[in-house]
N, C-alpha and C. Protein backbone atom coordinates (compact mmCIF):
# COMPACT_ATOMS: atom_id res chain seq x y z
N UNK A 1 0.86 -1.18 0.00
CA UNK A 1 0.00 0.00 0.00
C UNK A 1 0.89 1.22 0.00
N UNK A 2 0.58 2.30 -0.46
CA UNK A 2 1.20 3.45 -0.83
C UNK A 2 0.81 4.32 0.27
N UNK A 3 2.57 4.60 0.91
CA UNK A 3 2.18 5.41 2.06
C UNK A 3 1.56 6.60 2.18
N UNK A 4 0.34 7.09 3.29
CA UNK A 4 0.14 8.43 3.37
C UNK A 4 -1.42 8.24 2.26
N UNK A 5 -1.97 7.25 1.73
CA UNK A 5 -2.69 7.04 0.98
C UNK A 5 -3.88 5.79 1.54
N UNK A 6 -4.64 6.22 1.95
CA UNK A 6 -6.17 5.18 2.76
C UNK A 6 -6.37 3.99 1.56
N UNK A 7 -6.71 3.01 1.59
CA UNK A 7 -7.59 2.33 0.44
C UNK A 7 -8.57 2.93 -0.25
N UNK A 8 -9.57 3.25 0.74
CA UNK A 8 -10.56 3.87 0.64
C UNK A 8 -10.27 5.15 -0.57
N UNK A 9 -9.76 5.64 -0.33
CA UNK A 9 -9.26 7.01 -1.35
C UNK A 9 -8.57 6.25 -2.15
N UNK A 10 -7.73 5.92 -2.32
CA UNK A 10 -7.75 5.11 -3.53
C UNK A 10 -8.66 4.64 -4.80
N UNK A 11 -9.57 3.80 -4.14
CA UNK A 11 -10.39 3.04 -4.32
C UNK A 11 -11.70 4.22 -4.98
N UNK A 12 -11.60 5.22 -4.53
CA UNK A 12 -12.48 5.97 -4.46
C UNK A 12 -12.38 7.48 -5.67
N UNK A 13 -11.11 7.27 -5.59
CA UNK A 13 -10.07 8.27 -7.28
C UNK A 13 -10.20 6.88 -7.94
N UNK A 14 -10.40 5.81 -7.91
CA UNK A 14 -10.22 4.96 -9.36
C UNK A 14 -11.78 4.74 -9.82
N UNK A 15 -13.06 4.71 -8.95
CA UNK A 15 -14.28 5.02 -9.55
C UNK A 15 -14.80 6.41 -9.82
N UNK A 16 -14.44 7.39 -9.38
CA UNK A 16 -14.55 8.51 -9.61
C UNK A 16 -13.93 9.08 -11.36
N UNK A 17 -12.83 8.51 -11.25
CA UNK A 17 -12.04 8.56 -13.06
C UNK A 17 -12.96 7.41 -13.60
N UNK A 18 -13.56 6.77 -13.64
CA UNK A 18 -14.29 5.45 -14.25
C UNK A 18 -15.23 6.40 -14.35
N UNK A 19 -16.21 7.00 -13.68
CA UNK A 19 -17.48 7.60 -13.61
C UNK A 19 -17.37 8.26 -14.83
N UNK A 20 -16.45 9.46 -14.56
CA UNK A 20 -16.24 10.70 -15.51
C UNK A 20 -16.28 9.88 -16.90
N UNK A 21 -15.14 8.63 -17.09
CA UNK A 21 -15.48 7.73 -18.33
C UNK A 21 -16.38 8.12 -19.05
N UNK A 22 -17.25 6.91 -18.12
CA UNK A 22 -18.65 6.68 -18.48
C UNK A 22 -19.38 7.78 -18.78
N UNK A 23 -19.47 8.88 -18.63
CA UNK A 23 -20.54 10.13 -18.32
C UNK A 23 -20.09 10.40 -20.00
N UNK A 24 -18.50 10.49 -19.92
CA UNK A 24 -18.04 11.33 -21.64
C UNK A 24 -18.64 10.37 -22.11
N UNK A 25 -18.68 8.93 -22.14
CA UNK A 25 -18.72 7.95 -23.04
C UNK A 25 -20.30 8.46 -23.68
N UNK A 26 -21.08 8.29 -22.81
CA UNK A 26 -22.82 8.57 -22.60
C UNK A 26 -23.06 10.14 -23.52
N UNK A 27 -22.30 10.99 -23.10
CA UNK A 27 -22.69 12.15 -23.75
C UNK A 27 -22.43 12.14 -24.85
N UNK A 28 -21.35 11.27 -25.35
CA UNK A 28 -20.34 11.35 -26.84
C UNK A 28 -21.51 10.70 -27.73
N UNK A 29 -22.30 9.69 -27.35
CA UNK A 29 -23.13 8.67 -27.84
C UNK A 29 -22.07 7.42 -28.72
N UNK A 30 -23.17 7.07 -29.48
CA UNK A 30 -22.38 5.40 -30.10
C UNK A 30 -21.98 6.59 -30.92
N UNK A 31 -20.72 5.61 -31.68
CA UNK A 31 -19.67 6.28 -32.40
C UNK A 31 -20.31 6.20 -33.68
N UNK A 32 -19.12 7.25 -34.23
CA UNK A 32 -20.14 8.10 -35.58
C UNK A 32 -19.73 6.58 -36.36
N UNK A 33 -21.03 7.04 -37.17
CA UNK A 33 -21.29 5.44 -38.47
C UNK A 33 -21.28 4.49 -38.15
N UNK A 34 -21.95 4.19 -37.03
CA UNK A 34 -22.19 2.83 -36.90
C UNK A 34 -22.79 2.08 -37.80
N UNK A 35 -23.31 2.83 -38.61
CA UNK A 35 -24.49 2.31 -39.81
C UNK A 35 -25.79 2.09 -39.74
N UNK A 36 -26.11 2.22 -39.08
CA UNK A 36 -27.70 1.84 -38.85
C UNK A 36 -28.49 2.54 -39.79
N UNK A 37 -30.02 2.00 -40.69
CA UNK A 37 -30.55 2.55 -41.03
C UNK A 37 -31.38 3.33 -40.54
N UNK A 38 -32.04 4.58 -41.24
CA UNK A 38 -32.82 5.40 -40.58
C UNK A 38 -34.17 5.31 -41.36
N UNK A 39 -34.62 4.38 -41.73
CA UNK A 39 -35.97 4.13 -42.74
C UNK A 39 -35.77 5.15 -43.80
N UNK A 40 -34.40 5.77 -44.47
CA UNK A 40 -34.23 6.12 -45.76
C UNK A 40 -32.97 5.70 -46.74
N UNK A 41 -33.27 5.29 -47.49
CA UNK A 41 -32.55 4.69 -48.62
C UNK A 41 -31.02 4.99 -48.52
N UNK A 42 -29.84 4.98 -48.32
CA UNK A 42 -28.25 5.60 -48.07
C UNK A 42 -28.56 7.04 -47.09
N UNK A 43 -29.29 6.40 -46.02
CA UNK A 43 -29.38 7.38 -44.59
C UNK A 43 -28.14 6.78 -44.13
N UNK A 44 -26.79 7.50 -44.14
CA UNK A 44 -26.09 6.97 -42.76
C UNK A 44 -25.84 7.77 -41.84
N UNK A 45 -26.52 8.91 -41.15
CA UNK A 45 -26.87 9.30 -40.78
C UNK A 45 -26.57 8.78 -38.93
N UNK A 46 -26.01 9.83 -37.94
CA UNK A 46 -26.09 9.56 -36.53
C UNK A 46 -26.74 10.07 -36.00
N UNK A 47 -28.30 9.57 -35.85
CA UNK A 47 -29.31 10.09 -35.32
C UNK A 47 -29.56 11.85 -35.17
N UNK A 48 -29.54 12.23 -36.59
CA UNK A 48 -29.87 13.32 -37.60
C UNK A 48 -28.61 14.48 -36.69
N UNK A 49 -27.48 13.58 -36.36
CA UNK A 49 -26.42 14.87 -35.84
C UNK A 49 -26.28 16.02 -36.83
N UNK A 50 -26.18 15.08 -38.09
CA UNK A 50 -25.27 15.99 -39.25
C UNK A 50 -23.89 15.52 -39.10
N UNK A 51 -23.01 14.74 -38.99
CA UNK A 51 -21.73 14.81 -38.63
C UNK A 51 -21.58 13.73 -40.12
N UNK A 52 -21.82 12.64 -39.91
CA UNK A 52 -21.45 11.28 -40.42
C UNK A 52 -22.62 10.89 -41.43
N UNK A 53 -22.22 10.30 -42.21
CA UNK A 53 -22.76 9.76 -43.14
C UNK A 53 -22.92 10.92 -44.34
N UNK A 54 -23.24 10.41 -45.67
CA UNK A 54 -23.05 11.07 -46.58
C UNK A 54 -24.42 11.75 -47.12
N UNK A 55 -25.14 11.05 -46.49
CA UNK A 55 -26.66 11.87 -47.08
C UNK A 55 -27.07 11.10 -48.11
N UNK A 56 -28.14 11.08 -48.84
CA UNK A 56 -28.84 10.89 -49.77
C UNK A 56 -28.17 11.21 -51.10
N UNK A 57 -27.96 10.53 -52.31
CA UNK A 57 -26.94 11.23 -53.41
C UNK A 57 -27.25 10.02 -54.55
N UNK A 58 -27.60 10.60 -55.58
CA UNK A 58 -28.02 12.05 -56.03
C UNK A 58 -29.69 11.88 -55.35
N UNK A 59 -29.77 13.16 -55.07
CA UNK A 59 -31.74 13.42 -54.84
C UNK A 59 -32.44 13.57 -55.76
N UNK A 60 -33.50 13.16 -56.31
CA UNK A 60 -34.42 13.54 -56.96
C UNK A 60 -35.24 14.24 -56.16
N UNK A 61 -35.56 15.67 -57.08
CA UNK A 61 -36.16 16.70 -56.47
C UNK A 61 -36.79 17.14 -57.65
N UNK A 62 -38.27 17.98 -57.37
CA UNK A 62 -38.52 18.88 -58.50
C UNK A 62 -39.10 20.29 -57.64
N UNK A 63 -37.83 21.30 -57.32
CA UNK A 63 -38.45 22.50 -56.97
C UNK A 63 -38.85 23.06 -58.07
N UNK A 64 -39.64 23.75 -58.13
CA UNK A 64 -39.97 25.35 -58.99
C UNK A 64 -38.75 26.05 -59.74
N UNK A 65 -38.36 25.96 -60.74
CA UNK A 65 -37.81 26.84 -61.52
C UNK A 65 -37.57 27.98 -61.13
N UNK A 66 -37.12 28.84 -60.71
CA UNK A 66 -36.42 29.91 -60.86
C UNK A 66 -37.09 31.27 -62.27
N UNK A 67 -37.29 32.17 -61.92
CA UNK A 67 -37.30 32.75 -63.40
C UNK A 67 -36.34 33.32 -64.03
N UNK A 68 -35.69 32.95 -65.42
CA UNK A 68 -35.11 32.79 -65.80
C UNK A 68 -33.86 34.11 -65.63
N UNK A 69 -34.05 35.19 -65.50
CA UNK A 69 -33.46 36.53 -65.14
C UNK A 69 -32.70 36.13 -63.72
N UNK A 70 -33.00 35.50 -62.66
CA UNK A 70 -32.62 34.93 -61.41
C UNK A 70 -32.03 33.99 -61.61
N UNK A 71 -32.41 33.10 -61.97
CA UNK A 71 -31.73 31.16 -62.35
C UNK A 71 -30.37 31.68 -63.52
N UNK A 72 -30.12 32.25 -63.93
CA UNK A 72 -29.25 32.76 -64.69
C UNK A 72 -27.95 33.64 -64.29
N UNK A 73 -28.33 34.26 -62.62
CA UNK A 73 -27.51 34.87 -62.15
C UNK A 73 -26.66 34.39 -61.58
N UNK A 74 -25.17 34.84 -61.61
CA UNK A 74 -24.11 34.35 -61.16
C UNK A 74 -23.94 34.80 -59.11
N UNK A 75 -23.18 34.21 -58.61
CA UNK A 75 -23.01 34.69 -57.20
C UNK A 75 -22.27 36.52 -57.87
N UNK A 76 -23.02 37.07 -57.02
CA UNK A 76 -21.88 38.41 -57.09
C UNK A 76 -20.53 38.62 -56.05
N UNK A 77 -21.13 37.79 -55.39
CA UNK A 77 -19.74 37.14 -53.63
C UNK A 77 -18.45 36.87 -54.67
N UNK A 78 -17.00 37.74 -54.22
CA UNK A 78 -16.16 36.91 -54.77
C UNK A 78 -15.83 35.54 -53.29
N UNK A 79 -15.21 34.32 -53.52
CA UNK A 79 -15.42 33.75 -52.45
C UNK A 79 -14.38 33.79 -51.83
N UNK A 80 -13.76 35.19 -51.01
CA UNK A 80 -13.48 35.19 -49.95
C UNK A 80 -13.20 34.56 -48.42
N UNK A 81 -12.23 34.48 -47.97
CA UNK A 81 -12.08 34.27 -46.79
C UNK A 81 -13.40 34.60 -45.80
N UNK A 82 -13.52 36.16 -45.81
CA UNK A 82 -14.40 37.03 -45.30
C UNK A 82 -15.61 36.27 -45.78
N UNK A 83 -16.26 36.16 -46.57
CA UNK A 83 -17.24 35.89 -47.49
C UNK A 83 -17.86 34.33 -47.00
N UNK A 84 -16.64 33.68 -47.09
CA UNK A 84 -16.44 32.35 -46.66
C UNK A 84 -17.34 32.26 -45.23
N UNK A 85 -16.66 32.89 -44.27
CA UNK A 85 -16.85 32.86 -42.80
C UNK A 85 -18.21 33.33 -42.34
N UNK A 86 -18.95 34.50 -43.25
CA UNK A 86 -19.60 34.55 -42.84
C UNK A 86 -20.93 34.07 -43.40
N UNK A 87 -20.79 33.42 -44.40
CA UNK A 87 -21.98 32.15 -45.21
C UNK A 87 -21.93 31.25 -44.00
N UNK A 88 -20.77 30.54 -43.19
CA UNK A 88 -20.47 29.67 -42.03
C UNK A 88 -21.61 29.93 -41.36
N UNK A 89 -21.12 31.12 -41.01
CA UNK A 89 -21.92 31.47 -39.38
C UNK A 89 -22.77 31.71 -39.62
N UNK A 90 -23.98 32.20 -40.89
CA UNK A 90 -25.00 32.17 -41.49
C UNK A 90 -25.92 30.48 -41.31
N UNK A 91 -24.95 29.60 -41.53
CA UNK A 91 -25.11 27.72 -42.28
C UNK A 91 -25.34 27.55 -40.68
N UNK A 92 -24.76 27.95 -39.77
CA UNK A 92 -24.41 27.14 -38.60
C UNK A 92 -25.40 27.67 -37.46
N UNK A 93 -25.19 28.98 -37.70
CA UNK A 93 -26.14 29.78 -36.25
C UNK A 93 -26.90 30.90 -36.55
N UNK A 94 -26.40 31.89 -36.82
CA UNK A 94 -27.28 33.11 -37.58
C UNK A 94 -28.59 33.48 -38.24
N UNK A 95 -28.57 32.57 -38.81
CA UNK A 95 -29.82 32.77 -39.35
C UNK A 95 -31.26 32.35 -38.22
N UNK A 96 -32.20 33.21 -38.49
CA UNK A 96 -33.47 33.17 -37.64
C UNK A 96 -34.25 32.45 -38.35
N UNK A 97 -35.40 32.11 -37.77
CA UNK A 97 -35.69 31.33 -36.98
C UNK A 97 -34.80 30.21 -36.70
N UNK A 98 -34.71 29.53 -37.65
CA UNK A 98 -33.24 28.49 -36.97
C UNK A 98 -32.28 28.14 -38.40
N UNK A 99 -31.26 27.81 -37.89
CA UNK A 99 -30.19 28.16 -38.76
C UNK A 99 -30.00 26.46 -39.40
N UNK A 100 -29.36 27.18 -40.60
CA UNK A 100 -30.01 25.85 -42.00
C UNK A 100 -29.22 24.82 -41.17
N UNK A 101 -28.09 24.46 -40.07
CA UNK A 101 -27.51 23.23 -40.11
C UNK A 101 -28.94 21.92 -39.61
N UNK A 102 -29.97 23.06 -38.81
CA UNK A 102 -30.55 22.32 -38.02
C UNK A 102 -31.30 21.49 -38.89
N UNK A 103 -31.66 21.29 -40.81
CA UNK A 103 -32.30 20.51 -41.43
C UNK A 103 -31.09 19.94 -42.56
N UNK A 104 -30.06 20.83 -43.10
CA UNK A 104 -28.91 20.42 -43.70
C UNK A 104 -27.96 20.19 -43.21
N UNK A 105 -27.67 19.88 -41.87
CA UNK A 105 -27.08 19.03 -41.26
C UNK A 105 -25.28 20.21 -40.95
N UNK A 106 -25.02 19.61 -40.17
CA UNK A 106 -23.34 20.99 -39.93
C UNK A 106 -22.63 20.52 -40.69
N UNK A 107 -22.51 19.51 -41.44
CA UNK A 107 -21.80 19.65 -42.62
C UNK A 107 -22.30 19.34 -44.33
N UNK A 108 -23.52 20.04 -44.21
CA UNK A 108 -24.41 20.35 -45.06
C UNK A 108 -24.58 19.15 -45.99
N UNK A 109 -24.85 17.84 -45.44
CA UNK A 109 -25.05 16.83 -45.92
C UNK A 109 -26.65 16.43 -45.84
N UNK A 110 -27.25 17.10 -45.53
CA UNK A 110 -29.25 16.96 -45.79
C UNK A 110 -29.19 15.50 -44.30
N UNK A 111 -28.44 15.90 -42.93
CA UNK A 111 -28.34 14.70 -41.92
C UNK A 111 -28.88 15.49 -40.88
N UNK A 112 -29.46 16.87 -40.75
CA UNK A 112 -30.21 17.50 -39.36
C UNK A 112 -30.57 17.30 -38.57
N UNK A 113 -30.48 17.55 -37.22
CA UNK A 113 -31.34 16.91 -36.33
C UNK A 113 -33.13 16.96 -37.07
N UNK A 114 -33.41 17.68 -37.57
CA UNK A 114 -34.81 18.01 -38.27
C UNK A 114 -35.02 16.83 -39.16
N UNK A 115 -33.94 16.42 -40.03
CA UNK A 115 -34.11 15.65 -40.88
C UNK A 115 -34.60 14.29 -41.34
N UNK A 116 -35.02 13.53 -40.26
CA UNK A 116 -35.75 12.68 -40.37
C UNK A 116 -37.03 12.31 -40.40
N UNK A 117 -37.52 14.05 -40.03
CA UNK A 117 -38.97 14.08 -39.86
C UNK A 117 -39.39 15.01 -41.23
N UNK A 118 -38.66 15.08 -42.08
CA UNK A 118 -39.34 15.95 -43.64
C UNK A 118 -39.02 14.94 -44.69
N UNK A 119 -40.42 15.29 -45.41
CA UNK A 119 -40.52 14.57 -46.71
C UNK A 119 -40.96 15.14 -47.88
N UNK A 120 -40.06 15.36 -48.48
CA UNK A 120 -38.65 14.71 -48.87
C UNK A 120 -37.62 15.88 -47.92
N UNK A 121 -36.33 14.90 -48.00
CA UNK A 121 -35.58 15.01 -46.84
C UNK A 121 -34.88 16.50 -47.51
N UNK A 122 -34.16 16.57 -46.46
CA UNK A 122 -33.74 17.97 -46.87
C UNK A 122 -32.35 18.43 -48.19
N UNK A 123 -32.47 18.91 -48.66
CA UNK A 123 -31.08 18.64 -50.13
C UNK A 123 -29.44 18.91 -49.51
N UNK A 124 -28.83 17.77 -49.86
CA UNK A 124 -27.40 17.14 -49.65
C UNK A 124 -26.64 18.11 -50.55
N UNK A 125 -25.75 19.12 -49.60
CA UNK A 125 -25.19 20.30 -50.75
C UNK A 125 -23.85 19.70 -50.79
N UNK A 126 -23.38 18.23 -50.55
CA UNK A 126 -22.32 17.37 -50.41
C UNK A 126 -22.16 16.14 -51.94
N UNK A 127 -23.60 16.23 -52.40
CA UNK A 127 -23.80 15.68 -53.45
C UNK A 127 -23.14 16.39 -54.79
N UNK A 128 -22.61 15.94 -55.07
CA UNK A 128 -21.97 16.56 -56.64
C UNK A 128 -23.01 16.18 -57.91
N UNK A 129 -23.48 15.08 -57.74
CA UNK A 129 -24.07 14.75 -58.94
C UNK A 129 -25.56 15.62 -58.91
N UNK A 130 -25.98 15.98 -57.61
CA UNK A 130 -27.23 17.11 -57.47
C UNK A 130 -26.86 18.18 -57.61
N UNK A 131 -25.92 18.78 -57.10
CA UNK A 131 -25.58 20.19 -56.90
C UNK A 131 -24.94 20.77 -58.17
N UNK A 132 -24.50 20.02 -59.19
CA UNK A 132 -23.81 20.61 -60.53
C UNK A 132 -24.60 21.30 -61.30
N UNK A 133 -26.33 20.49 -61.11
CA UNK A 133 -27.42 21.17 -62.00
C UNK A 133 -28.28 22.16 -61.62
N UNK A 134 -27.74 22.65 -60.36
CA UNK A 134 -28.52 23.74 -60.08
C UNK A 134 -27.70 25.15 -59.53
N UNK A 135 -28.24 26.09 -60.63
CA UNK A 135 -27.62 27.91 -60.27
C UNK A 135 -27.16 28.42 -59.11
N UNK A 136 -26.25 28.67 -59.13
CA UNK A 136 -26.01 29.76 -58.26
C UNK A 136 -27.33 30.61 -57.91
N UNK A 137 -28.32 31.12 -58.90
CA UNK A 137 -29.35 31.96 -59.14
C UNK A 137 -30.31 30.85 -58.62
N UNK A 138 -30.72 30.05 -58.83
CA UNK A 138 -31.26 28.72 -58.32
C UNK A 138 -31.51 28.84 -56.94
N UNK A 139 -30.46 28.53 -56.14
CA UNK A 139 -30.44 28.27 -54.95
C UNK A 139 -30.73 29.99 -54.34
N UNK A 140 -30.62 30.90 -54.94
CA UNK A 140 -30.83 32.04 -54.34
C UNK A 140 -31.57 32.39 -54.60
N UNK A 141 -32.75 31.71 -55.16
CA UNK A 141 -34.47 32.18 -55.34
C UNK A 141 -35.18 31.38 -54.40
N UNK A 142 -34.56 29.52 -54.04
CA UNK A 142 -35.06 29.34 -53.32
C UNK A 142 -34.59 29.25 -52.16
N UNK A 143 -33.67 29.67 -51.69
CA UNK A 143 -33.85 30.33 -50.20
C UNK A 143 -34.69 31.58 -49.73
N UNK A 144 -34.40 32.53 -51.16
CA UNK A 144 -35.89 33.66 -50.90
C UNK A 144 -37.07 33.24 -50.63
N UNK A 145 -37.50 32.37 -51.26
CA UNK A 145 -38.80 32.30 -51.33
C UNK A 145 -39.79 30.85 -50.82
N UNK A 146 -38.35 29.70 -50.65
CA UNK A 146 -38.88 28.67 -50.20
C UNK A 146 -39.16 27.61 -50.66
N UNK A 147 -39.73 26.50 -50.92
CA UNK A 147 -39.87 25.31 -51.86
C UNK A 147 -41.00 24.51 -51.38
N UNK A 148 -41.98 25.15 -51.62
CA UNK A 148 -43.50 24.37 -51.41
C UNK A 148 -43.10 22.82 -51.81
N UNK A 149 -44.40 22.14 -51.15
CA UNK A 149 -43.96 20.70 -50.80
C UNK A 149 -42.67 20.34 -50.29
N UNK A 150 -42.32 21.06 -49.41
CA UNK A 150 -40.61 20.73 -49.11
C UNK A 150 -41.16 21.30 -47.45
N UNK A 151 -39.94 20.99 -47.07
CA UNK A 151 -39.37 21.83 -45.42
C UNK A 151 -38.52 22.90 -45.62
N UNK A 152 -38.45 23.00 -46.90
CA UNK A 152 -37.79 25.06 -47.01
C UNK A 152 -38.50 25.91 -46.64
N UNK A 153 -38.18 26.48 -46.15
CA UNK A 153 -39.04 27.90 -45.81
C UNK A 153 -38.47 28.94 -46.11
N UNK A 154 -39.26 29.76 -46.77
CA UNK A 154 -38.82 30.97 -47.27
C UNK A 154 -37.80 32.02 -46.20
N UNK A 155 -36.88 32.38 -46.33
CA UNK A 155 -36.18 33.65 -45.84
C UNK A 155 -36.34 34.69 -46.60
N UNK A 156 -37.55 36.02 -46.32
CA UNK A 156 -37.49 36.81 -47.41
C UNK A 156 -37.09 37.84 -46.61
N UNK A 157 -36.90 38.24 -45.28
CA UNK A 157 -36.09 39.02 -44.68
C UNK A 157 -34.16 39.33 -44.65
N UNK A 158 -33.75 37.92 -45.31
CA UNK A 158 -32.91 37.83 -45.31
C UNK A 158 -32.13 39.00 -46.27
N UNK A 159 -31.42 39.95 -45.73
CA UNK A 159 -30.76 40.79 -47.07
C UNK A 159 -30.14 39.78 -48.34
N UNK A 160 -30.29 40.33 -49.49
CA UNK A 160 -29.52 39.72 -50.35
C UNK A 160 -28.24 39.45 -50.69
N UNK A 161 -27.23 40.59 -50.32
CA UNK A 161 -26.07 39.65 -49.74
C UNK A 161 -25.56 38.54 -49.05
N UNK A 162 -27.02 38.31 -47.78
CA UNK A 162 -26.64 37.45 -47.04
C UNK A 162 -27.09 36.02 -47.64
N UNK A 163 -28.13 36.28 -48.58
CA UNK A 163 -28.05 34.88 -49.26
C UNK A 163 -27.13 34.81 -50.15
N UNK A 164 -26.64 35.52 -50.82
CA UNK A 164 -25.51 35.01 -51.80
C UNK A 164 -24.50 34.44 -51.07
């Protein structure tokens, strides 16, 4: 026994470090990708974190067209550092009522905590084979205005810089 040191205390720092373990272990949850399905087709998805899994790819979607003067427009954003950071903090927190990670997931893979409860699920901006066919002007009509039959909701308060 280690002098100057009770059992008891001992005994008592080695469940105490076990506890704390367990507590991170519990809060961390099961580890990302375990795989499990989520009743959607290439959901790999960790219980709609957004972290893991790749999302849905390619989506079939049919929003609303754009009119053609809009669907035609280029970003006017050069893409900046600046520019960069603050589309982020726009994607992540900023935006009101709640900010897009909470249905496109924090790494904008359509994995939200929201996302298991909209149908059709929310669009995977991680997808290449979806995202090639749609505008710059595209996506910035429907964040204005929203995407009936969808879980978009219009931002028409949003300044227009801040959607570009």
């Amino acid at each position: 026994m280690t002098e100057g040191f009770s059992k008891p205390i001992i005994v008592g720092a080695v469940l105490g470090i076990f506890a704390l373990g367990m507590v991170s272990e519990v809060l961390a949850g099961p580890p990302m990708g375990h795989g499990h399905r989520h009743h959607l087709r290439n959901f790999r998805g960790h219980h709609g974190q957004g972290f893991a899994g790749d999302g849905i790819c390619p989506q079939d979607r049919f929003t609303a067209q754009a009119p053609e003067d809009i669907s035609n427009r280029p970003n006017p954003l050069e893409p900046s550092q600046e520019v960069l950071y603050a589309g982020e903090s726009l994607f992540q927190v900023d935006v009101q009522p709640a900010a897009c990670k909470i249905c496109h997931g924090v790494t904008g893979n359509g994995l939200g905590i929201m996302a298991q409860g909209l149908n059709p699920p929310p669009r995977n901006f991680n997808c290449k084979e979806t995202m090639k066919e749609i505008s710059d002007g595209q996506l910035f009509w429907i964040i204005r205005n929203g995407s009936p039959g969808t879980g978009m909701p219009a931002f028409k308060d949003l300044e227009d810089k801040k959607i570009w």
